[in-house]
C-alpha atoms as a PDB file:
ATOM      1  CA  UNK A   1     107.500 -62.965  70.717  1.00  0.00           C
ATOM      2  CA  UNK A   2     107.304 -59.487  72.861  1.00  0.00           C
ATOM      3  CA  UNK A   3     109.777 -57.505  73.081  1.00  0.00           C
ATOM      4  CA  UNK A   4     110.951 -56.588  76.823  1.00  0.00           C
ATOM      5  CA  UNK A   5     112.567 -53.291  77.902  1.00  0.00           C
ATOM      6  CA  UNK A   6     113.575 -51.592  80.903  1.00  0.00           C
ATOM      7  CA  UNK A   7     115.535 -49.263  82.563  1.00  0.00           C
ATOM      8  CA  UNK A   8     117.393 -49.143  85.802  1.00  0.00           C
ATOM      9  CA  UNK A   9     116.873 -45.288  86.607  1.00  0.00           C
ATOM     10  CA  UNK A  10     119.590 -43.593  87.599  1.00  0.00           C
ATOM     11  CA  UNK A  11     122.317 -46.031  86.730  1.00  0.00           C
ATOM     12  CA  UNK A  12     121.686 -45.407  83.760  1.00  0.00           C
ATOM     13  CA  UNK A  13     121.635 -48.864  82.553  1.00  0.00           C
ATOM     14  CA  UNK A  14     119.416 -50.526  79.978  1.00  0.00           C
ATOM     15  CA  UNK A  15     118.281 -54.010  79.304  1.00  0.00           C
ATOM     16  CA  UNK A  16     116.345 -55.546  76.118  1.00  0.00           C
ATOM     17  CA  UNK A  17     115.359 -58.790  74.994  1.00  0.00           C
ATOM     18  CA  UNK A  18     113.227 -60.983  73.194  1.00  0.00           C
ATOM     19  CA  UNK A  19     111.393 -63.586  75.585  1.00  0.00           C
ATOM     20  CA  UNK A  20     108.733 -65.797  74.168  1.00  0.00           C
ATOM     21  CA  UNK A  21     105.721 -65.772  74.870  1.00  0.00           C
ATOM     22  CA  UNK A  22     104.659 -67.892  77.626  1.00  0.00           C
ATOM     23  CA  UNK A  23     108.404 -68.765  78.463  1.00  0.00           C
ATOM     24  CA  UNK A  24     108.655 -68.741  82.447  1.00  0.00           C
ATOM     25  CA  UNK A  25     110.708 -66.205  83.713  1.00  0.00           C
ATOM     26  CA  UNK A  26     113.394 -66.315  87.254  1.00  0.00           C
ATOM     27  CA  UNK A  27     111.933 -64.320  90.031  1.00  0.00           C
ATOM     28  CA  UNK A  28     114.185 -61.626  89.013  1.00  0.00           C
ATOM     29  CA  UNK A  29     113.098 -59.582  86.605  1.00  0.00           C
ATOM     30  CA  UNK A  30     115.575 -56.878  86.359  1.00  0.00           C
ATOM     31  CA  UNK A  31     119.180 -57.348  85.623  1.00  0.00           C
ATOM     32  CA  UNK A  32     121.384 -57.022  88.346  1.00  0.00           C
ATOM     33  CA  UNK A  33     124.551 -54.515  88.548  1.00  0.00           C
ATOM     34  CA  UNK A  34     127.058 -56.289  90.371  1.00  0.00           C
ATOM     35  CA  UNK A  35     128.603 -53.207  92.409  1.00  0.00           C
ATOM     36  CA  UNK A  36     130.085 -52.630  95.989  1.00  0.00           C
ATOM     37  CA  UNK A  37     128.718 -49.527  97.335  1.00  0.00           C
ATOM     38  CA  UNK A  38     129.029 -48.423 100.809  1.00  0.00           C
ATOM     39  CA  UNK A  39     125.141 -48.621 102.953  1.00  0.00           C
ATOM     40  CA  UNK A  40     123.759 -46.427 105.276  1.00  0.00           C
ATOM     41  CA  UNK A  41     121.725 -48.111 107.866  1.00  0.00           C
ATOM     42  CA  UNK A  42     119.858 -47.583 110.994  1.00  0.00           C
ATOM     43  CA  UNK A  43     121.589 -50.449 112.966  1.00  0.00           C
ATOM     44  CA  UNK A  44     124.900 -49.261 111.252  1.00  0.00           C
ATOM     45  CA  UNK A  45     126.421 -49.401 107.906  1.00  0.00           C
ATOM     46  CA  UNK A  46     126.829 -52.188 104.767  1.00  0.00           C
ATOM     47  CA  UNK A  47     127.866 -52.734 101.610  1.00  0.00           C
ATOM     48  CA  UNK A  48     126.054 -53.721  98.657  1.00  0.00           C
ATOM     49  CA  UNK A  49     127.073 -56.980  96.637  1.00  0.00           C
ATOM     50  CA  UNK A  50     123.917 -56.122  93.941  1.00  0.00           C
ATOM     51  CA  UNK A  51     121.543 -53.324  92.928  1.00  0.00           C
ATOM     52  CA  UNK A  52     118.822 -54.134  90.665  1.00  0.00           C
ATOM     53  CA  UNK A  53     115.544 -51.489  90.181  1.00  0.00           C
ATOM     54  CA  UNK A  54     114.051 -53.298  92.755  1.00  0.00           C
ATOM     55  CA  UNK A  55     115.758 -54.276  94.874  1.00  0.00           C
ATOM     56  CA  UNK A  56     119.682 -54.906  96.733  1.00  0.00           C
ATOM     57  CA  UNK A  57     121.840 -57.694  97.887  1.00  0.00           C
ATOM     58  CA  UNK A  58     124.463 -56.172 100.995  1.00  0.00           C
ATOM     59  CA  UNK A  59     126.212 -57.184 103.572  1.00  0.00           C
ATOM     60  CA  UNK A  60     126.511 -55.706 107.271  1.00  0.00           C
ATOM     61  CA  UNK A  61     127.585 -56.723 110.769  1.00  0.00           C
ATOM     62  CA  UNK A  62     124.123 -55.545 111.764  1.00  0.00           C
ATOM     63  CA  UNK A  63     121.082 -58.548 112.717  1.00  0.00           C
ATOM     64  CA  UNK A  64     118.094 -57.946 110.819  1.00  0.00           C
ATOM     65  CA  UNK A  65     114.597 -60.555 109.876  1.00  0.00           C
ATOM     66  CA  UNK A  66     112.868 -61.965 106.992  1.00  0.00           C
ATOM     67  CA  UNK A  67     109.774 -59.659 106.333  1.00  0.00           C
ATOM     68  CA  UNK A  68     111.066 -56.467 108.325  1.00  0.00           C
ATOM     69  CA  UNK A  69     110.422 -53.568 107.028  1.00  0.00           C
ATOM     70  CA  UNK A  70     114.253 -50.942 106.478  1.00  0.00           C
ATOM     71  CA  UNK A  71     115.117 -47.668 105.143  1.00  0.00           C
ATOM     72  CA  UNK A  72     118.228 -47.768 103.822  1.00  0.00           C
ATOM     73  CA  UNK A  73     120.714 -45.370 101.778  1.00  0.00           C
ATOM     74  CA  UNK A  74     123.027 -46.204  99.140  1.00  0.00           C
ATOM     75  CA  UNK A  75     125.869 -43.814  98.062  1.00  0.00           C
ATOM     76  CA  UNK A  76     126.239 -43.137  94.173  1.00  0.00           C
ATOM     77  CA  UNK A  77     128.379 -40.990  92.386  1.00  0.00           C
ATOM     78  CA  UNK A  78     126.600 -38.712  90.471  1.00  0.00           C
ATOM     79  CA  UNK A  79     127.473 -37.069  87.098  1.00  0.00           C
ATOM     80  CA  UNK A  80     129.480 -34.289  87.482  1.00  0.00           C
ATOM     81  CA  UNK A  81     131.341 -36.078  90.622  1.00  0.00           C
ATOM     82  CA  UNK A  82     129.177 -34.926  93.128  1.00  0.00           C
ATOM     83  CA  UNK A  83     127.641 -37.457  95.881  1.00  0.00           C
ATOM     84  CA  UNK A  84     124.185 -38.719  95.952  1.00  0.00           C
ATOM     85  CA  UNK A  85     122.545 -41.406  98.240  1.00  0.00           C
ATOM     86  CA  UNK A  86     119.070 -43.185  97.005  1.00  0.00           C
ATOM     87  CA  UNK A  87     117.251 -43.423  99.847  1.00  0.00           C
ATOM     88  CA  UNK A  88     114.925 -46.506  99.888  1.00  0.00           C
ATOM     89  CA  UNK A  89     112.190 -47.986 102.325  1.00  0.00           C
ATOM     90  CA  UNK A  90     111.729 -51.522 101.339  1.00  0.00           C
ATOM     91  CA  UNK A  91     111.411 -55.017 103.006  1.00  0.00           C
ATOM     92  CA  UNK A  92     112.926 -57.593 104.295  1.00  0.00           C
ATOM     93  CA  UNK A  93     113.093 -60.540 101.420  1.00  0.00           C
ATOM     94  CA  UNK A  94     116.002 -62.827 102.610  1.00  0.00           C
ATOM     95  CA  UNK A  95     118.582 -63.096 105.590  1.00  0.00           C
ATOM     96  CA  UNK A  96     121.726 -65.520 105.512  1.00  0.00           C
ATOM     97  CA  UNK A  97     125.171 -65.678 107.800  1.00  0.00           C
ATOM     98  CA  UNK A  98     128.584 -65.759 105.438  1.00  0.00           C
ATOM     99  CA  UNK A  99     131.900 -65.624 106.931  1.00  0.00           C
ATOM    100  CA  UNK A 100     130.426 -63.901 110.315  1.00  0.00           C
ATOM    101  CA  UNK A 101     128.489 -60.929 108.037  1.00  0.00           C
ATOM    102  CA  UNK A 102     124.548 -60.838 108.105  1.00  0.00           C
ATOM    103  CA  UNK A 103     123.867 -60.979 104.165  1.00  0.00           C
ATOM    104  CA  UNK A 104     120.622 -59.398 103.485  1.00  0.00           C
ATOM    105  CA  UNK A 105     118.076 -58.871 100.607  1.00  0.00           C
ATOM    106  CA  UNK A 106     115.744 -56.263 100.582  1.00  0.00           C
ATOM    107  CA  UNK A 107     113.014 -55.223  97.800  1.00  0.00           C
ATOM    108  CA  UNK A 108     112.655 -51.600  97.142  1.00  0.00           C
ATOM    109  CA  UNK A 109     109.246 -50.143  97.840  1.00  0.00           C
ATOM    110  CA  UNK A 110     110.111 -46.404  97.369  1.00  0.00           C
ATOM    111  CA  UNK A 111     113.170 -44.922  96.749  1.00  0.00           C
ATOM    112  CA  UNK A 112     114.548 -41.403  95.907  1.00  0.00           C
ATOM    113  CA  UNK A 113     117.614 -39.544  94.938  1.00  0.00           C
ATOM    114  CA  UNK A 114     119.232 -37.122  97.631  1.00  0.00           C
END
């Protein structure tokens, strides 16, 4: 067995596990916070569904394509109350219509805390 361990940066939260060796993983390989967190877009604003270190699940009224590139800011709070945004360039990874929202998935290339 190996023993797996990773952080998700400034969240804060850890994960740790025993996988065996040669198991097959899911795609994802970070956990995923579950979180609703207002979006700052180009084309408008969002709201996230789920953060995970690399990547986010939101939602948005705005029309965007598989395999775009987006920068993109998410507001945190940060630890002594003040507000931060992480400011990410990613891509494009998945697009899908619920309810009349554009719900989009985007893997973080770069990110950093403002």
């Amino acid at each position: 067995m190996r023993f797996i361990h990773a952080t998700l940066g400034s969240w804060g939260m850890v994960k740790s596990g025993e996988i065996p060796d040669g198991e097959v993983r899911d795609k994802r390989q970070e956990e995923r916070m579950f979180v609703t967190r207002p979006v700052r877009l180009y084309l408008g604003t969002g709201v996230t569904r789920n953060i995970s270190e690399s990547g986010v699940f939101f939602e948005t009224n705005a029309d965007y394509s598989l395999g775009s590139k987006i920068i993109f800011a998410i507001a945190l709070d940060g630890p002594q109350g003040e507000k931060l945004e992480l400011v990410c360039r990613g891509e494009i990874v998945r697009v899908e219509r619920r309810e009349g929202k554009m719900c989009v998935a985007a893997k973080i290339i770069a990110s950093k805390l403002e």
